[in-house]
C-alpha atoms as a PDB file:
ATOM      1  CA  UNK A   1     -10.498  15.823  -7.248  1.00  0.00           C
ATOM      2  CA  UNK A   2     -13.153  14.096  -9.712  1.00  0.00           C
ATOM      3  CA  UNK A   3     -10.693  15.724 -12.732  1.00  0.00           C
ATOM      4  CA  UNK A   4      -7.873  13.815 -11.342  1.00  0.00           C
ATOM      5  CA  UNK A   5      -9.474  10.407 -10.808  1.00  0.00           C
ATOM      6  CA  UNK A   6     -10.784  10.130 -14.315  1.00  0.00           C
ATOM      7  CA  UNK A   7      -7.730  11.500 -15.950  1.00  0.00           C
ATOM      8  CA  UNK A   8      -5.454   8.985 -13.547  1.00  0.00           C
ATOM      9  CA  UNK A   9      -7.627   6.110 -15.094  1.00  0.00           C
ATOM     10  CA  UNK A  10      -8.106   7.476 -18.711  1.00  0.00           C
ATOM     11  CA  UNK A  11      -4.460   7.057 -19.079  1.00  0.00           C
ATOM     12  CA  UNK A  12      -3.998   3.600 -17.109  1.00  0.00           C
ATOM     13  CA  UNK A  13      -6.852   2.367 -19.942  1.00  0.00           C
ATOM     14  CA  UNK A  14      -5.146   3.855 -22.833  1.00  0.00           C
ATOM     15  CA  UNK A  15      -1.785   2.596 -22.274  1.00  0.00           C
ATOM     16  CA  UNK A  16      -3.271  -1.179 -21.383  1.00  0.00           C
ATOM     17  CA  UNK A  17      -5.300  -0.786 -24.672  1.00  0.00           C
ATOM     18  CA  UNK A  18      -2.338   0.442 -26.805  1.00  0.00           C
ATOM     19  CA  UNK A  19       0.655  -1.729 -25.598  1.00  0.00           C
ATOM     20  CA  UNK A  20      -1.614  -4.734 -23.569  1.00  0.00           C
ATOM     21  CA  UNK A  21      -1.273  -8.289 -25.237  1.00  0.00           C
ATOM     22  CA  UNK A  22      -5.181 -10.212 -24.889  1.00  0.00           C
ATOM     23  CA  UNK A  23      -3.504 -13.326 -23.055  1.00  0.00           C
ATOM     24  CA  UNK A  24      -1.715 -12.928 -19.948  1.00  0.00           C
ATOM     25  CA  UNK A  25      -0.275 -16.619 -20.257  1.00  0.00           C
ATOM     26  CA  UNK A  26       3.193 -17.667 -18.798  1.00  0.00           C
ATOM     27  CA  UNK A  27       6.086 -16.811 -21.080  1.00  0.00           C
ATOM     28  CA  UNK A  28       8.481 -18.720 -21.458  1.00  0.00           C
ATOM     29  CA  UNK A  29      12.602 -18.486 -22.599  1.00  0.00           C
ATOM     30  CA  UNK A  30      14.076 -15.232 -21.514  1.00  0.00           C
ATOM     31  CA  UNK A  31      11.232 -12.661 -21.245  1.00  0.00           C
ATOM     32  CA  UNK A  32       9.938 -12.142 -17.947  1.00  0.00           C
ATOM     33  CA  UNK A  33       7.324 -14.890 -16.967  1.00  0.00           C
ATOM     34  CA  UNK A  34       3.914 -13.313 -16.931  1.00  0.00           C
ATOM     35  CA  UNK A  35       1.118 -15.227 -14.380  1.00  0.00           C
ATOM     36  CA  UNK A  36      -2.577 -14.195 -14.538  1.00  0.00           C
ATOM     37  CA  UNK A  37      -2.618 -13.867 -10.358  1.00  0.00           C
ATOM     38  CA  UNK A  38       0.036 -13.307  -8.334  1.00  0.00           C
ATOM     39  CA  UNK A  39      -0.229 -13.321  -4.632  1.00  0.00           C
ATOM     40  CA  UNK A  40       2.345 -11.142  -2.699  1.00  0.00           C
ATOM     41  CA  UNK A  41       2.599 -10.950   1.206  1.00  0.00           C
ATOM     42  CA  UNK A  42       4.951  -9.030   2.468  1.00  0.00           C
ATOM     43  CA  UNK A  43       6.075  -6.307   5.752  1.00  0.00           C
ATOM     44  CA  UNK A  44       7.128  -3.080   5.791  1.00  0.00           C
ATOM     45  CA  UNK A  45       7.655   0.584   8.039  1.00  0.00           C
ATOM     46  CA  UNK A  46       5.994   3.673   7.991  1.00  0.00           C
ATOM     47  CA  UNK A  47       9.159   5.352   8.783  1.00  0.00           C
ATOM     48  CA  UNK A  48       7.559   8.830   9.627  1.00  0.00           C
ATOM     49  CA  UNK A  49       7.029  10.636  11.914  1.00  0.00           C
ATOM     50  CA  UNK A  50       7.738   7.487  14.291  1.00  0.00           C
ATOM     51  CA  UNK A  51       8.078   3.993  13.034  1.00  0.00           C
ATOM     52  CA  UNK A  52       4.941   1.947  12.254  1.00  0.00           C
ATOM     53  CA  UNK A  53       5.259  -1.847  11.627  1.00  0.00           C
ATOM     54  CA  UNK A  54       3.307  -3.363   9.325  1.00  0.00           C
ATOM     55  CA  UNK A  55       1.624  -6.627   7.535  1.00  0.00           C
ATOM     56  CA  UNK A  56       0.516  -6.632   4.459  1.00  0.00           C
ATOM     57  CA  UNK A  57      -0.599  -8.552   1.375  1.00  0.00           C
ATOM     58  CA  UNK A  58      -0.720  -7.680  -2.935  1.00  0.00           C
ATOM     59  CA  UNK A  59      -3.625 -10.019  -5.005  1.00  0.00           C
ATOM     60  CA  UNK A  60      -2.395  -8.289  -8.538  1.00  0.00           C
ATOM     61  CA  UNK A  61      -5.057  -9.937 -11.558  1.00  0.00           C
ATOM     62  CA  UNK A  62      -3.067  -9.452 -15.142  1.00  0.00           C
ATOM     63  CA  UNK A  63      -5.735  -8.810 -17.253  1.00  0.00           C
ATOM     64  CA  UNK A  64      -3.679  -7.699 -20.187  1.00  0.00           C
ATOM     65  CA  UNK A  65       0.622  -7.603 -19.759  1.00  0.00           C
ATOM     66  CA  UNK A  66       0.406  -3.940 -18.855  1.00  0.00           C
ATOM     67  CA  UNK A  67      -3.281  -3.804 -17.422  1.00  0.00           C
ATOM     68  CA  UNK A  68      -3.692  -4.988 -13.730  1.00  0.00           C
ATOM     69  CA  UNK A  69      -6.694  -5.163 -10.737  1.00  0.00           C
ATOM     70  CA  UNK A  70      -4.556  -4.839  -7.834  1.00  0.00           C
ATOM     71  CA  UNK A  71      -5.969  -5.650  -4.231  1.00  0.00           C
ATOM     72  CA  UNK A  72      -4.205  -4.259  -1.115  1.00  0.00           C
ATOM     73  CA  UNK A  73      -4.805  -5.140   2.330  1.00  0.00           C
ATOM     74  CA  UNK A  74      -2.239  -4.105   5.847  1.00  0.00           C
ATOM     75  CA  UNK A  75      -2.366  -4.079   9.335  1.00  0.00           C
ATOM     76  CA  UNK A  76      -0.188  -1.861  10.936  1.00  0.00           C
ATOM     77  CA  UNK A  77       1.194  -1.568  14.470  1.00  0.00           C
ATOM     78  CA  UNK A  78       1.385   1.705  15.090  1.00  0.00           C
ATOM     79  CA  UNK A  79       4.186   3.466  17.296  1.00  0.00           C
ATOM     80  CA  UNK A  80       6.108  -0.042  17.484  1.00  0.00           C
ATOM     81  CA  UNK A  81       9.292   1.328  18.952  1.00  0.00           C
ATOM     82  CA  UNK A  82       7.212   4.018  21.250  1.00  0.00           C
ATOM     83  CA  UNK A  83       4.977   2.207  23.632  1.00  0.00           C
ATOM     84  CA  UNK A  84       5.485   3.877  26.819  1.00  0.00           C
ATOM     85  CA  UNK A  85       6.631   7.688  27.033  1.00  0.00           C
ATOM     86  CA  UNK A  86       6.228  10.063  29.605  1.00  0.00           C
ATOM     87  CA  UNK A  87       4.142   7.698  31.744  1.00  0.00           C
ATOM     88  CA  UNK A  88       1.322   7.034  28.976  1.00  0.00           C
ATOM     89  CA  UNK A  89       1.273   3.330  28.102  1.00  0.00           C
ATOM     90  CA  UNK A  90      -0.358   2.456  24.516  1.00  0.00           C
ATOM     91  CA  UNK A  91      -2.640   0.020  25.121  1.00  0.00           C
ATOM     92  CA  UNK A  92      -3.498  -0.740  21.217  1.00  0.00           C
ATOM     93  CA  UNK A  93      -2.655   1.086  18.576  1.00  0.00           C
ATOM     94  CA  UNK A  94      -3.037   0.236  15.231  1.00  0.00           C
ATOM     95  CA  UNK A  95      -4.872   0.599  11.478  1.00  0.00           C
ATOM     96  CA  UNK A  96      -6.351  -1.878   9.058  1.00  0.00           C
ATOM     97  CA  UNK A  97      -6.332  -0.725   5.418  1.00  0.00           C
ATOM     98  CA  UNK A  98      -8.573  -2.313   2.168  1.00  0.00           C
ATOM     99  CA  UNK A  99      -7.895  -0.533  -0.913  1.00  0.00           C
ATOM    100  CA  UNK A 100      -8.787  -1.614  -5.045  1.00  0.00           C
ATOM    101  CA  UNK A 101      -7.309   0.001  -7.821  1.00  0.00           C
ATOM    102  CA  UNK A 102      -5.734  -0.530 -11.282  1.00  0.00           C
ATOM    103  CA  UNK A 103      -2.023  -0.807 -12.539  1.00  0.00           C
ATOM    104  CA  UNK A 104       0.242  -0.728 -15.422  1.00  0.00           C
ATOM    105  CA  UNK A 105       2.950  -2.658 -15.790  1.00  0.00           C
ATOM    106  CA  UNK A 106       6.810  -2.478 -17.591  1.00  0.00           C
ATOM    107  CA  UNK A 107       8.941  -5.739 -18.100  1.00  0.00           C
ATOM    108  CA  UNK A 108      12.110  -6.384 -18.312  1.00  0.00           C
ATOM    109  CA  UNK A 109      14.221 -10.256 -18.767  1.00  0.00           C
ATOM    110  CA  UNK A 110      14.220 -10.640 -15.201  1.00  0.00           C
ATOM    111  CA  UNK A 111      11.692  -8.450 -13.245  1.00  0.00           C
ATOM    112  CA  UNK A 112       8.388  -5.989 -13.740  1.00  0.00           C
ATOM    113  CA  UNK A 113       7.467  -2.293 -12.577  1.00  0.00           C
ATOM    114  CA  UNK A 114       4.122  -1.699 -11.937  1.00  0.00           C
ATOM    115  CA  UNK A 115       2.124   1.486 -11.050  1.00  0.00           C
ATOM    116  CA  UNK A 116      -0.926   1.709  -9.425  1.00  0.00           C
ATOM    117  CA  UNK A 117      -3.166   4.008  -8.305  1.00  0.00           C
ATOM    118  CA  UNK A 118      -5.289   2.580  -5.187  1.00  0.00           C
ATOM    119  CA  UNK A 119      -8.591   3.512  -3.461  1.00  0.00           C
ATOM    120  CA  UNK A 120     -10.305   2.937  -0.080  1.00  0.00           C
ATOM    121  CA  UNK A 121     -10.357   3.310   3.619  1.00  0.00           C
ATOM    122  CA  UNK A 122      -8.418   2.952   6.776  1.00  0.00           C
ATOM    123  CA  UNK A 123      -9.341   2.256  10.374  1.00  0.00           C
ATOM    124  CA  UNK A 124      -7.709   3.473  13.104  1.00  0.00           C
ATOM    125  CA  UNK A 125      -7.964   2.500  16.230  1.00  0.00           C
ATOM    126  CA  UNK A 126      -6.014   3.257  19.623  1.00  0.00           C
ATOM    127  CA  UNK A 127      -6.190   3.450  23.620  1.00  0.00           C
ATOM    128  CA  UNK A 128      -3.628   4.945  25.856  1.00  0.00           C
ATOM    129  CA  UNK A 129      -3.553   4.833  29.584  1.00  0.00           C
ATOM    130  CA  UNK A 130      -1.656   7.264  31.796  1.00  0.00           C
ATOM    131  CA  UNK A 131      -0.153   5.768  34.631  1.00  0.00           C
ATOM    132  CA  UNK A 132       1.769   8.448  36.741  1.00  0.00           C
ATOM    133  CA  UNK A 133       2.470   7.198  40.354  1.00  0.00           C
ATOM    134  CA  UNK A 134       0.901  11.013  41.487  1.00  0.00           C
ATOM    135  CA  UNK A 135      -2.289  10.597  39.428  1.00  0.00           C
ATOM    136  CA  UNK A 136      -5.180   8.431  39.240  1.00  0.00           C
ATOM    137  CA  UNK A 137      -5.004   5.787  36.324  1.00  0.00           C
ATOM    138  CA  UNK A 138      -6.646   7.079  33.576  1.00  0.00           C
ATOM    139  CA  UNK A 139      -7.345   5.504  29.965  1.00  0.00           C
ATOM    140  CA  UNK A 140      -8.524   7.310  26.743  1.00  0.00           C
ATOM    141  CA  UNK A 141      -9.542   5.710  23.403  1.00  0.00           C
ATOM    142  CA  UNK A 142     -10.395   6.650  19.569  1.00  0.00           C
ATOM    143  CA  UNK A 143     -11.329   4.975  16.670  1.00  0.00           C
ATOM    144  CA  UNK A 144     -12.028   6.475  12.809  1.00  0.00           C
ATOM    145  CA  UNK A 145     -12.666   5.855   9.647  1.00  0.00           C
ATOM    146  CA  UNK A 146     -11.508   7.686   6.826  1.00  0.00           C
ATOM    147  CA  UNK A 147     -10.543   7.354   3.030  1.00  0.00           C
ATOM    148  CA  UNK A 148      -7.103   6.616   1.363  1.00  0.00           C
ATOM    149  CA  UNK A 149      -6.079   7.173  -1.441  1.00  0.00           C
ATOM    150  CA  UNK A 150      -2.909   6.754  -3.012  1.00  0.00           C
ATOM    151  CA  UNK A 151      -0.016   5.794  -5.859  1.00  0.00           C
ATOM    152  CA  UNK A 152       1.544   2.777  -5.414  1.00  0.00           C
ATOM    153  CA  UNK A 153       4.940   1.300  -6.944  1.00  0.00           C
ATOM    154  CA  UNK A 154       5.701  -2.196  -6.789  1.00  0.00           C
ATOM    155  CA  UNK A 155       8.823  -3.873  -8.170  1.00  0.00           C
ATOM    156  CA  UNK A 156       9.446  -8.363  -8.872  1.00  0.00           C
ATOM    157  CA  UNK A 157      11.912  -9.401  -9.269  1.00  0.00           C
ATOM    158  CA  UNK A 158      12.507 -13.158  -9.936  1.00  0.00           C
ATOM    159  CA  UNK A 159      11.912 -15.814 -12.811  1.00  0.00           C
ATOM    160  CA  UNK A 160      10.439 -18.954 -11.019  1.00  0.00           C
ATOM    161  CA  UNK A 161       7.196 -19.143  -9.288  1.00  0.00           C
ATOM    162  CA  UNK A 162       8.581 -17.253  -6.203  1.00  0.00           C
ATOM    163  CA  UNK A 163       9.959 -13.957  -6.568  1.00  0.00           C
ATOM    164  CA  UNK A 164      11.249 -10.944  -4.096  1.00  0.00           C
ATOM    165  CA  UNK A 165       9.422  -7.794  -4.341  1.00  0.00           C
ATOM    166  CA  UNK A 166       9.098  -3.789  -3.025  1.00  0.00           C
ATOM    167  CA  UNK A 167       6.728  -1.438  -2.870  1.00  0.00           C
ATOM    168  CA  UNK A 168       6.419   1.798  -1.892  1.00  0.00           C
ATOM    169  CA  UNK A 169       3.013   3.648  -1.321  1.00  0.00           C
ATOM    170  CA  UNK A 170       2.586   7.406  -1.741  1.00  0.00           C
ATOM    171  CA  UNK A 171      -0.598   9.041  -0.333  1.00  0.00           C
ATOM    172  CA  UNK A 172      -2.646  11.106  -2.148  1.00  0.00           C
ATOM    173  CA  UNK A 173      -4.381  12.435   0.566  1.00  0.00           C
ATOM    174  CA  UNK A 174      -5.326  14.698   2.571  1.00  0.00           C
ATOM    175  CA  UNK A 175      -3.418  16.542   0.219  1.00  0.00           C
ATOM    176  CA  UNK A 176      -4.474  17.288  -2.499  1.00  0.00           C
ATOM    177  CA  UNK A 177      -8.057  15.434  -2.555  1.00  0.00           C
ATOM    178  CA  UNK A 178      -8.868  16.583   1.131  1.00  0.00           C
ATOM    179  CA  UNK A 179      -7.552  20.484   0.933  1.00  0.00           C
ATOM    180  CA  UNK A 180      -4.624  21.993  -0.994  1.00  0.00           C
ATOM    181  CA  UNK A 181      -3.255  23.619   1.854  1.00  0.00           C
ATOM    182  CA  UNK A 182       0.293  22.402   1.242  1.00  0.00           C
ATOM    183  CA  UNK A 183       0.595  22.334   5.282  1.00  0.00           C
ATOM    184  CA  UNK A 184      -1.497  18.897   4.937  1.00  0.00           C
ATOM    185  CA  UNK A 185       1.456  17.353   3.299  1.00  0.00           C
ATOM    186  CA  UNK A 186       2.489  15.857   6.876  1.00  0.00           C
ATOM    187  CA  UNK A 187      -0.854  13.934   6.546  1.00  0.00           C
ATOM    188  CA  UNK A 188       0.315  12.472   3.357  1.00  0.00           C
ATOM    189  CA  UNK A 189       4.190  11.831   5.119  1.00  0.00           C
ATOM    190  CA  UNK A 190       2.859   9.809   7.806  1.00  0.00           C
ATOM    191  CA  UNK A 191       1.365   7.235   5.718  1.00  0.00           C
ATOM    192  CA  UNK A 192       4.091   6.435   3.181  1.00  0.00           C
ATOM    193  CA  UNK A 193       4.662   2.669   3.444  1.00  0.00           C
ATOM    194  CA  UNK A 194       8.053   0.533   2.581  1.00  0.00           C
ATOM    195  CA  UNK A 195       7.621  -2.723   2.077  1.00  0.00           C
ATOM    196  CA  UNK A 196       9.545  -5.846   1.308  1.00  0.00           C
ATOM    197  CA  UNK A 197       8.108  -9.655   0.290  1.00  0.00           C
ATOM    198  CA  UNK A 198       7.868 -12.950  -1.137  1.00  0.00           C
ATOM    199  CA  UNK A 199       5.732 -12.884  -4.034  1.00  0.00           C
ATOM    200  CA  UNK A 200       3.725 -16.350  -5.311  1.00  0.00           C
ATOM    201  CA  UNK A 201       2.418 -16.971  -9.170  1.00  0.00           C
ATOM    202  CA  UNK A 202      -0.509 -18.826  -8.931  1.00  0.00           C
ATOM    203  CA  UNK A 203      -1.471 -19.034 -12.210  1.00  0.00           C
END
């Protein structure tokens, strides 16, 4: 797991040191405008196994033109299209996700590519209540804490200071950095993220 972290971000720092340019000031003409920040909220699904809706919001820092801090930050509301089943009523539902991590960037005239790889931790929290007319009401909770890890991919497009973007998230774990039983894959599946948004150059 250790091999793979420090050989994910020995290549991120070689390719920013052999292609980066020192200032990441606006360019202007017909090259793609560069901004130091940009800001980038935006929603999305977790289309599998069930559909999660979700909030969430990109702080990307330019350092160099293809060396990035990236900030990610969601709130997802889990099982949005499955709130009752089976007489069990979800009462809340949902995760809150922080994760920090480091990107490189492509350009072309009218829009960027850039790959991260992100770090940190999700909280999950839900309470469902079964409420069969033969039964006594009963109500059952959870919450958890636990890492994620993950590559993401996020594509601007636009010229001005707004711009569209996407971004798609791939997990990273628990496969492979929890176990490498391949079986743990599902894990991984249930916490890709598609997102769409309205990105903002602040500077």
């Amino acid at each position: 797991m250790k091999k793979i972290i420090n050989l994910s971000f020995m290549f991120l720092l070689f390719h920013a040191a052999a292609s980066g340019q020192p200032d990441s000031t606006r360019i202007s003409g017909k090259t793609y405008p560069l901004s130091r920040w940009t800001l980038e909220p935006g929603i999305g699904l977790k289309p599998y196994p069930v559909s999660d809706f979700l909030v969430s919001n990109v702080l990307q820092w330019n350092i160099r033109k293809k060396f990035s801090l990236v900030s990610y930050t969601s709130y997802a509301y889990n099982n949005a299209f499955l709130r009752r089943f089976n007489y069990i009523k979800t009462d809340y539902n949902f995760s809150l996700t922080q994760k920090l991590g480091i990107g490189t960037s492509f350009y072309s005239k009218a829009a960027s590519h850039t790959f991260s790889l992100l770090g940190g931790i999700q909280y999950d929290s839900y309470k469902e209540t079964l409420e069969h007319p033969d039964f006594e009401k009963v109500s059952f909770g959870l919450s958890s804490v636990r890492p994620d890890i993950g590559l993401m991919y996020n594509l601007k497009v636009g010229k001005k200071k707004y711009f569209f973007s996407y971004r798609m998230y791939l997990p990273l774990y628990p496969y492979p950095f929890l176990t490498s039983d391949i079986n743990a894959v599902d894990g991984n599946m249930a916490n890709i993220s598609l997102e769409l948004g309205l990105g903002i150059r602040l500077k």
